[in-house]
PDB file of N, CA and C in Angstrom:
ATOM      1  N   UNK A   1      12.805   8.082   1.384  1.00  0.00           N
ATOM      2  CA  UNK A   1      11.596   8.187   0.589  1.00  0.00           C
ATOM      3  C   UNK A   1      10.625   9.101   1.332  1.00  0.00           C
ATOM      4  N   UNK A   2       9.837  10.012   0.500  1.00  0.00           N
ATOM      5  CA  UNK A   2       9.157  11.315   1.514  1.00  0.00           C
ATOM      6  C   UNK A   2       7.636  10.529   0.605  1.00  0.00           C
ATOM      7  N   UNK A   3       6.797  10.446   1.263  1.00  0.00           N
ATOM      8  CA  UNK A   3       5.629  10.382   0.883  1.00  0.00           C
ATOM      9  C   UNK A   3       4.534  11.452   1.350  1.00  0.00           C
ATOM     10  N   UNK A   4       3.564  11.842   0.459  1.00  0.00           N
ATOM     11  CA  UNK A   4       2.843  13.160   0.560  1.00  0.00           C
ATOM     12  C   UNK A   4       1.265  12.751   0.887  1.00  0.00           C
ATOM     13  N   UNK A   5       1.220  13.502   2.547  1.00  0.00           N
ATOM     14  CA  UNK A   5      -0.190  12.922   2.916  1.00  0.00           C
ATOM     15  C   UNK A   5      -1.093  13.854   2.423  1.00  0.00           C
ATOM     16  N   UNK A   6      -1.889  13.358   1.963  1.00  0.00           N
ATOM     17  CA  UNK A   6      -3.213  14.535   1.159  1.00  0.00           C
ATOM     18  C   UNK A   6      -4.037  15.949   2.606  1.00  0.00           C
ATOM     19  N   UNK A   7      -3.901  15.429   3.545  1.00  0.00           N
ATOM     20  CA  UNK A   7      -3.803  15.606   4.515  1.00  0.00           C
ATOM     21  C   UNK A   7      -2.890  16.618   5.708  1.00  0.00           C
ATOM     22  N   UNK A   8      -1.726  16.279   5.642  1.00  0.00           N
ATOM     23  CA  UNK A   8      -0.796  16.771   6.357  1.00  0.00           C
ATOM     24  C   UNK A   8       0.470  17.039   5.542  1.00  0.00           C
ATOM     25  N   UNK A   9       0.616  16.646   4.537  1.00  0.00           N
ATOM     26  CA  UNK A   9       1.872  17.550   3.621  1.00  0.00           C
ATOM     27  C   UNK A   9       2.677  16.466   3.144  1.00  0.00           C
ATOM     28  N   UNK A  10       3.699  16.875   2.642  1.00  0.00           N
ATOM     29  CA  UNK A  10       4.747  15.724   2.289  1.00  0.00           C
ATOM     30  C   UNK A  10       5.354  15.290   3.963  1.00  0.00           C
ATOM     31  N   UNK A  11       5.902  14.111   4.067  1.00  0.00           N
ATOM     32  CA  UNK A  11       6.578  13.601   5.229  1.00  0.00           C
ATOM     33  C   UNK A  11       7.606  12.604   4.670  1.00  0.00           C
ATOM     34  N   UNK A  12       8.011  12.254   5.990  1.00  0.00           N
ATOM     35  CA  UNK A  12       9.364  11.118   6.039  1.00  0.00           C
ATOM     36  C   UNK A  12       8.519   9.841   5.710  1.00  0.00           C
ATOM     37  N   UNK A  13       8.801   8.720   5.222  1.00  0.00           N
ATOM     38  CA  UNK A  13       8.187   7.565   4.939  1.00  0.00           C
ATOM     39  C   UNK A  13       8.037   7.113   6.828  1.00  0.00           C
ATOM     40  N   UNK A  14       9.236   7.480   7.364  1.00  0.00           N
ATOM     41  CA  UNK A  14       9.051   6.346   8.472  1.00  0.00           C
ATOM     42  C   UNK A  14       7.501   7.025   9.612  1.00  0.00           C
ATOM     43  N   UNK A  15       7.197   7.783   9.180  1.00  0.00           N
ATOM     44  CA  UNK A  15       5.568   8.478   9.621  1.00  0.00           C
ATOM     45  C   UNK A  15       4.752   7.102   9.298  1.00  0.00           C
ATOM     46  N   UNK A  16       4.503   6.572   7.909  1.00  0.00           N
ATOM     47  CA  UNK A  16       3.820   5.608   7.419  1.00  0.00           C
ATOM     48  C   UNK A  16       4.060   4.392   7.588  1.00  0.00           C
ATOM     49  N   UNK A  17       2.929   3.545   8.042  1.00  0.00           N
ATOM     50  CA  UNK A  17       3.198   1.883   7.455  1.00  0.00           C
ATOM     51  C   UNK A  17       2.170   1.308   6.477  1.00  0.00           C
ATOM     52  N   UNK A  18       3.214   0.664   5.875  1.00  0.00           N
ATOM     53  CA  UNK A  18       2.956  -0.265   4.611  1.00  0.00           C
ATOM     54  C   UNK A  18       1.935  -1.107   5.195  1.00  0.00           C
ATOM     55  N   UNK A  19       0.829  -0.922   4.794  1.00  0.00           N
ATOM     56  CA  UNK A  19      -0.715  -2.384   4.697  1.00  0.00           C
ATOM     57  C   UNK A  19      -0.479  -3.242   3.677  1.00  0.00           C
ATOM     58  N   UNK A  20      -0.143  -3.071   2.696  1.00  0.00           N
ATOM     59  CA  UNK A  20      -0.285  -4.371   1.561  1.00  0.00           C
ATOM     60  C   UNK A  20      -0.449  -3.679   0.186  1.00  0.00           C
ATOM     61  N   UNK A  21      -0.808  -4.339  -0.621  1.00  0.00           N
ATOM     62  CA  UNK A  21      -1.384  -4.257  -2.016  1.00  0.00           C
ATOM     63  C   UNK A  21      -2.770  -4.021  -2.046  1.00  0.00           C
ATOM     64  N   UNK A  22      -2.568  -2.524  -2.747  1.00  0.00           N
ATOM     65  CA  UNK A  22      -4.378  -2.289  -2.865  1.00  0.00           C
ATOM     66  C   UNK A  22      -5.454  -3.425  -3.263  1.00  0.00           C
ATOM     67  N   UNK A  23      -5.457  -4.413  -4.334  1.00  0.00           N
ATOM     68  CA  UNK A  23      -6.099  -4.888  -5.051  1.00  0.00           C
ATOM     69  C   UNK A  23      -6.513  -6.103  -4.198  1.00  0.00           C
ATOM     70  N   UNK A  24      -7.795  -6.992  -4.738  1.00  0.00           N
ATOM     71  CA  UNK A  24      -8.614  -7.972  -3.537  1.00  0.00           C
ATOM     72  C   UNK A  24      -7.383  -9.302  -4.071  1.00  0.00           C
ATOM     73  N   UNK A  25      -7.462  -9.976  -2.614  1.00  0.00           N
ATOM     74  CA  UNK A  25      -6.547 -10.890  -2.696  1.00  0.00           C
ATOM     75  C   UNK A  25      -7.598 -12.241  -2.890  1.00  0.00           C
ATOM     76  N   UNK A  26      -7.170 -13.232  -3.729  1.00  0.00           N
ATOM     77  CA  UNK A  26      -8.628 -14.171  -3.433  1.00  0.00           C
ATOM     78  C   UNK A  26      -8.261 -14.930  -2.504  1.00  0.00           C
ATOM     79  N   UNK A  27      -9.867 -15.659  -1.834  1.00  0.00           N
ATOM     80  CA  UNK A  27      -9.631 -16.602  -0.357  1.00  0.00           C
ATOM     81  C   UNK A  27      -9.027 -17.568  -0.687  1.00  0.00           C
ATOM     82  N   UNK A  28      -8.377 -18.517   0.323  1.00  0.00           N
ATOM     83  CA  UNK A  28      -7.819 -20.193   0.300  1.00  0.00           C
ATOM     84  C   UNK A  28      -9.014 -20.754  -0.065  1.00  0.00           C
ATOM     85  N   UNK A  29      -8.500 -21.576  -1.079  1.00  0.00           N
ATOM     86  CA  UNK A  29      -9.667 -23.211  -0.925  1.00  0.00           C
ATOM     87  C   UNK A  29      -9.543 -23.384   0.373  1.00  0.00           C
ATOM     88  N   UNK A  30     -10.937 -24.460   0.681  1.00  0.00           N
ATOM     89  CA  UNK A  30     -10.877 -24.181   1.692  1.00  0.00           C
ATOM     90  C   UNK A  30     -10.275 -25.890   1.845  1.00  0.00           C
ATOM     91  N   UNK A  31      -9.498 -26.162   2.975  1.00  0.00           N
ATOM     92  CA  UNK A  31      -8.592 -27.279   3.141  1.00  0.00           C
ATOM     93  C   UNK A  31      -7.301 -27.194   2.306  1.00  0.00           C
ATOM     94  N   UNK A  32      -7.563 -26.037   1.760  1.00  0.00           N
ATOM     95  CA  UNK A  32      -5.683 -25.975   1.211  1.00  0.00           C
ATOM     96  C   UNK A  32      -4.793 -25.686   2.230  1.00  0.00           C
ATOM     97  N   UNK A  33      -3.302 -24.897   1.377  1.00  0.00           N
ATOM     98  CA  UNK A  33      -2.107 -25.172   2.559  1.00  0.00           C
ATOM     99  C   UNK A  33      -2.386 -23.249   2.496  1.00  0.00           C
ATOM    100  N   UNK A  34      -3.088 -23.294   3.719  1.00  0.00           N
ATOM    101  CA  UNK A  34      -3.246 -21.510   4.010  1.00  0.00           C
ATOM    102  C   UNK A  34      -1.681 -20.882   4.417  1.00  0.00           C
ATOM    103  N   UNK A  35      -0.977 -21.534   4.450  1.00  0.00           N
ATOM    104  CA  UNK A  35       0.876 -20.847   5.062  1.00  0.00           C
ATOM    105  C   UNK A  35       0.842 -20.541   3.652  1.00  0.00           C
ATOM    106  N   UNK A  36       1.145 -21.175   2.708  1.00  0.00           N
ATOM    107  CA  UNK A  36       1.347 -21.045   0.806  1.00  0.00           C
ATOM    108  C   UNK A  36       0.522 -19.488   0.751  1.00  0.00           C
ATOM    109  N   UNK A  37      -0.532 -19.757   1.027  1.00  0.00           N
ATOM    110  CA  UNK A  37      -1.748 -18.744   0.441  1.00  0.00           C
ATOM    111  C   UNK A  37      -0.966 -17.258   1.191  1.00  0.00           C
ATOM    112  N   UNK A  38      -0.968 -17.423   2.532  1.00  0.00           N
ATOM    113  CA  UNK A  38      -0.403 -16.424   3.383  1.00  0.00           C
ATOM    114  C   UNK A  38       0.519 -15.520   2.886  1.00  0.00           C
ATOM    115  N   UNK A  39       1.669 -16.747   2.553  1.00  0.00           N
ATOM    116  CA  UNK A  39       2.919 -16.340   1.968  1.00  0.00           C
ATOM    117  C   UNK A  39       3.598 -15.784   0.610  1.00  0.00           C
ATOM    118  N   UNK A  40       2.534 -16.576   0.351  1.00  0.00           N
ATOM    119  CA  UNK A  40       3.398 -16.383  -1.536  1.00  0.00           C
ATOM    120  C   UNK A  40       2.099 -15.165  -2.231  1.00  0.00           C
ATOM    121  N   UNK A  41       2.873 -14.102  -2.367  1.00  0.00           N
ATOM    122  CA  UNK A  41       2.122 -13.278  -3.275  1.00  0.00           C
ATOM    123  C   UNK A  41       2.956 -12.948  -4.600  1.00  0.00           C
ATOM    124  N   UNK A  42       2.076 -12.451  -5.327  1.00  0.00           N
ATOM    125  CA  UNK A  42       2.905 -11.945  -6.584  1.00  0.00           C
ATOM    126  C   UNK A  42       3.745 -10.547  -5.750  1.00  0.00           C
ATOM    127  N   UNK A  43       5.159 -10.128  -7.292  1.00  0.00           N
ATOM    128  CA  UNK A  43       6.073  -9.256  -6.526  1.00  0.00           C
ATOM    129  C   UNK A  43       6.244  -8.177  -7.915  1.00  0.00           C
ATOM    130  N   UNK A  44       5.381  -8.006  -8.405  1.00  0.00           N
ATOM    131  CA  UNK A  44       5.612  -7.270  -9.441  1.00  0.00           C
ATOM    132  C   UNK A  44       6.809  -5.916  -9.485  1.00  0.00           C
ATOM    133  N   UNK A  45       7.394  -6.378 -10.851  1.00  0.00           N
ATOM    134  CA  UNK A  45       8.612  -4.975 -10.861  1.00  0.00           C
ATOM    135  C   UNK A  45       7.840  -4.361 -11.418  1.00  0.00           C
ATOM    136  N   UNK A  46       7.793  -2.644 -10.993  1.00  0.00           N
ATOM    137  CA  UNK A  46       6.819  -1.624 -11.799  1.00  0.00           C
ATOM    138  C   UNK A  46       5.607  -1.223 -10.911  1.00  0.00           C
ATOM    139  N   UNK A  47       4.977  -0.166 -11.620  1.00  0.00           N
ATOM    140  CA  UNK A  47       3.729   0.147 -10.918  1.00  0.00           C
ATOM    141  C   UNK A  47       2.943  -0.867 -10.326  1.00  0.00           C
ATOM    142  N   UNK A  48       2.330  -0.536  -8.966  1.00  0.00           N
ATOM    143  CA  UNK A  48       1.910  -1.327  -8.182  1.00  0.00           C
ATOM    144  C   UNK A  48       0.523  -0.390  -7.249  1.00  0.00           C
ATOM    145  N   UNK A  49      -0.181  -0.409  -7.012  1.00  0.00           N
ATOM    146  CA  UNK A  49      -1.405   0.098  -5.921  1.00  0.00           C
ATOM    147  C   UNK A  49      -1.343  -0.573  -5.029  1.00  0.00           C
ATOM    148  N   UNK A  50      -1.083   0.570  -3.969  1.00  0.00           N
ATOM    149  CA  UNK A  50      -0.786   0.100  -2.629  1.00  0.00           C
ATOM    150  C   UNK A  50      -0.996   1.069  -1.463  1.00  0.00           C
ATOM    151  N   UNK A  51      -1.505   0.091  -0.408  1.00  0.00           N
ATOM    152  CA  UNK A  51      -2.391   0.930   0.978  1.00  0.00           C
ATOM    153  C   UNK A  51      -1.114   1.441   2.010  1.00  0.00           C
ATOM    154  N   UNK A  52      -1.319   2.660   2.264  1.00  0.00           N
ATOM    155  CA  UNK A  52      -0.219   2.919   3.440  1.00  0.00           C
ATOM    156  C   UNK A  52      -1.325   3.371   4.671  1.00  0.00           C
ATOM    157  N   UNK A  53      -1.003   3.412   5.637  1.00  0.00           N
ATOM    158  CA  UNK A  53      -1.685   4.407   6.929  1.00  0.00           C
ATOM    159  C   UNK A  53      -0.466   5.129   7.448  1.00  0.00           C
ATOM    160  N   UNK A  54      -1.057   6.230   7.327  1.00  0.00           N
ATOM    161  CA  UNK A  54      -0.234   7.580   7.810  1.00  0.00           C
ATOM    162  C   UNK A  54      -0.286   7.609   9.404  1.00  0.00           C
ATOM    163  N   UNK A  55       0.864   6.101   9.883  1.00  0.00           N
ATOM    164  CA  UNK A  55       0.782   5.906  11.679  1.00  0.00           C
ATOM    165  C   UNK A  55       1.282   6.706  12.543  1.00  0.00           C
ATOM    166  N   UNK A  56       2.069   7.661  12.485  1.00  0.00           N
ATOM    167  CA  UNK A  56       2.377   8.730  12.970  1.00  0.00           C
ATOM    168  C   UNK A  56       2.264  10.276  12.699  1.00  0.00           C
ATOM    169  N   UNK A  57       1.301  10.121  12.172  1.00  0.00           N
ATOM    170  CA  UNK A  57       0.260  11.425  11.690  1.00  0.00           C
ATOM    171  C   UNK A  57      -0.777  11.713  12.008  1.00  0.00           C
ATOM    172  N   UNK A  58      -1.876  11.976  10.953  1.00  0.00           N
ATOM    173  CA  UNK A  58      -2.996  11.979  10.928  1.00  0.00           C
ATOM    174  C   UNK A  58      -4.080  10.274  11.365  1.00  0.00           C
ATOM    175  N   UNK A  59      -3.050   9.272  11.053  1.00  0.00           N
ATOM    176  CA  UNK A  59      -3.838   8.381  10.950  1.00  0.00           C
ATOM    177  C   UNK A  59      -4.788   7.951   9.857  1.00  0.00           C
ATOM    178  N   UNK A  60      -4.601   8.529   8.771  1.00  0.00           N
ATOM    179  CA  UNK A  60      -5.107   8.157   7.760  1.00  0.00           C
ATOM    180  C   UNK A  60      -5.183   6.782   6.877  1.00  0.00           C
ATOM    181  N   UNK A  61      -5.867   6.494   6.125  1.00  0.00           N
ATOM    182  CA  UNK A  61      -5.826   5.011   5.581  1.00  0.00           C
ATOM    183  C   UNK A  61      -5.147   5.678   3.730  1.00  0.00           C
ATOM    184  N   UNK A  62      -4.247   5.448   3.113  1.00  0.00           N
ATOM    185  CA  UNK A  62      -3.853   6.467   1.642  1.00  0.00           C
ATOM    186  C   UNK A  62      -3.605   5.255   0.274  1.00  0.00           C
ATOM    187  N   UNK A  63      -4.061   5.258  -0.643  1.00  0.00           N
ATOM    188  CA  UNK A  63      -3.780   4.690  -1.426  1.00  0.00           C
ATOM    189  C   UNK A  63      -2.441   5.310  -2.009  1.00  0.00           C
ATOM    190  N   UNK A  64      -1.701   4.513  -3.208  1.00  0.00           N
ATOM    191  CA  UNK A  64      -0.771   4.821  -3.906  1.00  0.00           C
ATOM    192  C   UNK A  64      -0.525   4.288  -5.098  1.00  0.00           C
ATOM    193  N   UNK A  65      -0.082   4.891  -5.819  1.00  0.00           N
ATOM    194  CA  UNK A  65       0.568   4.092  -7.131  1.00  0.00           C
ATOM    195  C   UNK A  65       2.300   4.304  -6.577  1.00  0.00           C
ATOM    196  N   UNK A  66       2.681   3.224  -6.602  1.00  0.00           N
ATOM    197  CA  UNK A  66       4.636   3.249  -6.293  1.00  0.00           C
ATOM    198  C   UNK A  66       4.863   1.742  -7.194  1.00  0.00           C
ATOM    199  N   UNK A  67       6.064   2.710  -7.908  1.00  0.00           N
ATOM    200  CA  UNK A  67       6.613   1.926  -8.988  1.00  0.00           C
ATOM    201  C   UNK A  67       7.293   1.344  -7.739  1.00  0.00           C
ATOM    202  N   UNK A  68       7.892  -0.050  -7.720  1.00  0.00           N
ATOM    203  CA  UNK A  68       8.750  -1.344  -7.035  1.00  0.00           C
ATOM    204  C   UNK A  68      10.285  -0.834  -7.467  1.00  0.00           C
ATOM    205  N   UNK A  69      10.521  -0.377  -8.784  1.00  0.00           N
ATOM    206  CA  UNK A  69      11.509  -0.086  -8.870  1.00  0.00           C
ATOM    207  C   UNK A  69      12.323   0.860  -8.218  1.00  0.00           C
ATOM    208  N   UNK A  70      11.573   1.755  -8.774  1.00  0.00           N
ATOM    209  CA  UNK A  70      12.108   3.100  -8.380  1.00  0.00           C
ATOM    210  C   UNK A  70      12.033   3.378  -6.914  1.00  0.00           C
ATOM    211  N   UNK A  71      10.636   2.736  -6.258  1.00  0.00           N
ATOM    212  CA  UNK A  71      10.189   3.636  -5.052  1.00  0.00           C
ATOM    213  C   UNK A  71       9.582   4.915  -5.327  1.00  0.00           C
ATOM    214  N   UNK A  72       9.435   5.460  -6.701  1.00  0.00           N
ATOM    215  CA  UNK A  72       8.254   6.684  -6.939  1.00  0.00           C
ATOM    216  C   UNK A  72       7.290   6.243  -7.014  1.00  0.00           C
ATOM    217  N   UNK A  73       6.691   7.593  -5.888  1.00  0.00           N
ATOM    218  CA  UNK A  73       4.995   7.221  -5.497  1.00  0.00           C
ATOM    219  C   UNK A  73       4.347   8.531  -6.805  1.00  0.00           C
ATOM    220  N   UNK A  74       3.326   8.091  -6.677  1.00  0.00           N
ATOM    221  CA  UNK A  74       2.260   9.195  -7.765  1.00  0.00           C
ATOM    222  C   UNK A  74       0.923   9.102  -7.355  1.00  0.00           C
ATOM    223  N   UNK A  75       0.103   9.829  -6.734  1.00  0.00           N
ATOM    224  CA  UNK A  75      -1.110   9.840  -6.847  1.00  0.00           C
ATOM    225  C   UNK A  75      -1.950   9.463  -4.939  1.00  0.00           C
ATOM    226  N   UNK A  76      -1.513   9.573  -4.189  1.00  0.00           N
ATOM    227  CA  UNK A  76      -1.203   9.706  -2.899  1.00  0.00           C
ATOM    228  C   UNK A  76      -2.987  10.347  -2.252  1.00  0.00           C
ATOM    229  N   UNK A  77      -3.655   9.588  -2.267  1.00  0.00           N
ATOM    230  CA  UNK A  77      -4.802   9.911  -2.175  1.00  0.00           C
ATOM    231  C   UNK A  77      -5.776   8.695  -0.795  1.00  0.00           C
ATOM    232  N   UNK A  78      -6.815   9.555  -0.199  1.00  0.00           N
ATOM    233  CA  UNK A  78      -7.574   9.004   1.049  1.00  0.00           C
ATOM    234  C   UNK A  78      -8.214   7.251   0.233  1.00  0.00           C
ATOM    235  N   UNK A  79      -8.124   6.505   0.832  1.00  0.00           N
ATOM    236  CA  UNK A  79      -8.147   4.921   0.581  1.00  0.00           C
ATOM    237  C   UNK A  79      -9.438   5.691   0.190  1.00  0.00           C
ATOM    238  N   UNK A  80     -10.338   6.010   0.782  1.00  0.00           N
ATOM    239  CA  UNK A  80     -11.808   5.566   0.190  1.00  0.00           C
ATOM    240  C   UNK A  80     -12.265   6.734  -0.778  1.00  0.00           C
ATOM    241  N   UNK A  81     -11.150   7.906  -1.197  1.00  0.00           N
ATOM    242  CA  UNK A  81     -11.390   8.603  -1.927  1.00  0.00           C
ATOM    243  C   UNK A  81     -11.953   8.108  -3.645  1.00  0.00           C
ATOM    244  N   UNK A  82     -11.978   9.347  -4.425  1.00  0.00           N
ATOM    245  CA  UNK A  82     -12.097   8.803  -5.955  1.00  0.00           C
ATOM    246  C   UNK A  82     -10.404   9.137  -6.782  1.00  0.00           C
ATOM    247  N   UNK A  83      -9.984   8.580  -7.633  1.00  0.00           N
ATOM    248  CA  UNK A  83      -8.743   8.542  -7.556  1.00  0.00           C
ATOM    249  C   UNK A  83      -8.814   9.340  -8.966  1.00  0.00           C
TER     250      UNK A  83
END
């Protein structure tokens, strides 16, 4: 998988690591079972927004749209940019 830093060009994925899912996660109640909360996220098949940092690059923070299926990314842009 080649992902394209807005930045420094297209690259090898293994340049990047995966942060998570763009979107806000909500907090634990508080006295719930925080391992559950930790653990269990949704796994959606299909388009997804999601944070990479470009760790062997620039160091950048990059948003994405990447379908789950496929692994096609679209739209490869600076986290705090306008999209």
């Amino acid at each position: 998988m080649r992902l394209t830093c807005p930045l420094c060009g297209a690259r090898d994925r293994r340049e990047f690591t995966w942060v998570g899912a763009a979107g806000l996660v909500p907090r634990p109640v508080p006295g719930g079972d925080f391992v559950a909360w930790l653990h269990l996220r949704e796994n959606p098949a299909g388009p997804l927004d999601e944070l990479w940092l470009h760790s062997a690059g620039c160091g950048a923070l990059l948003r994405a749209r990447r379908d789950t299926r496929s692994h096609a990314t679209a739209g490869l842009v600076l986290a705090g940019g306008a999209r």
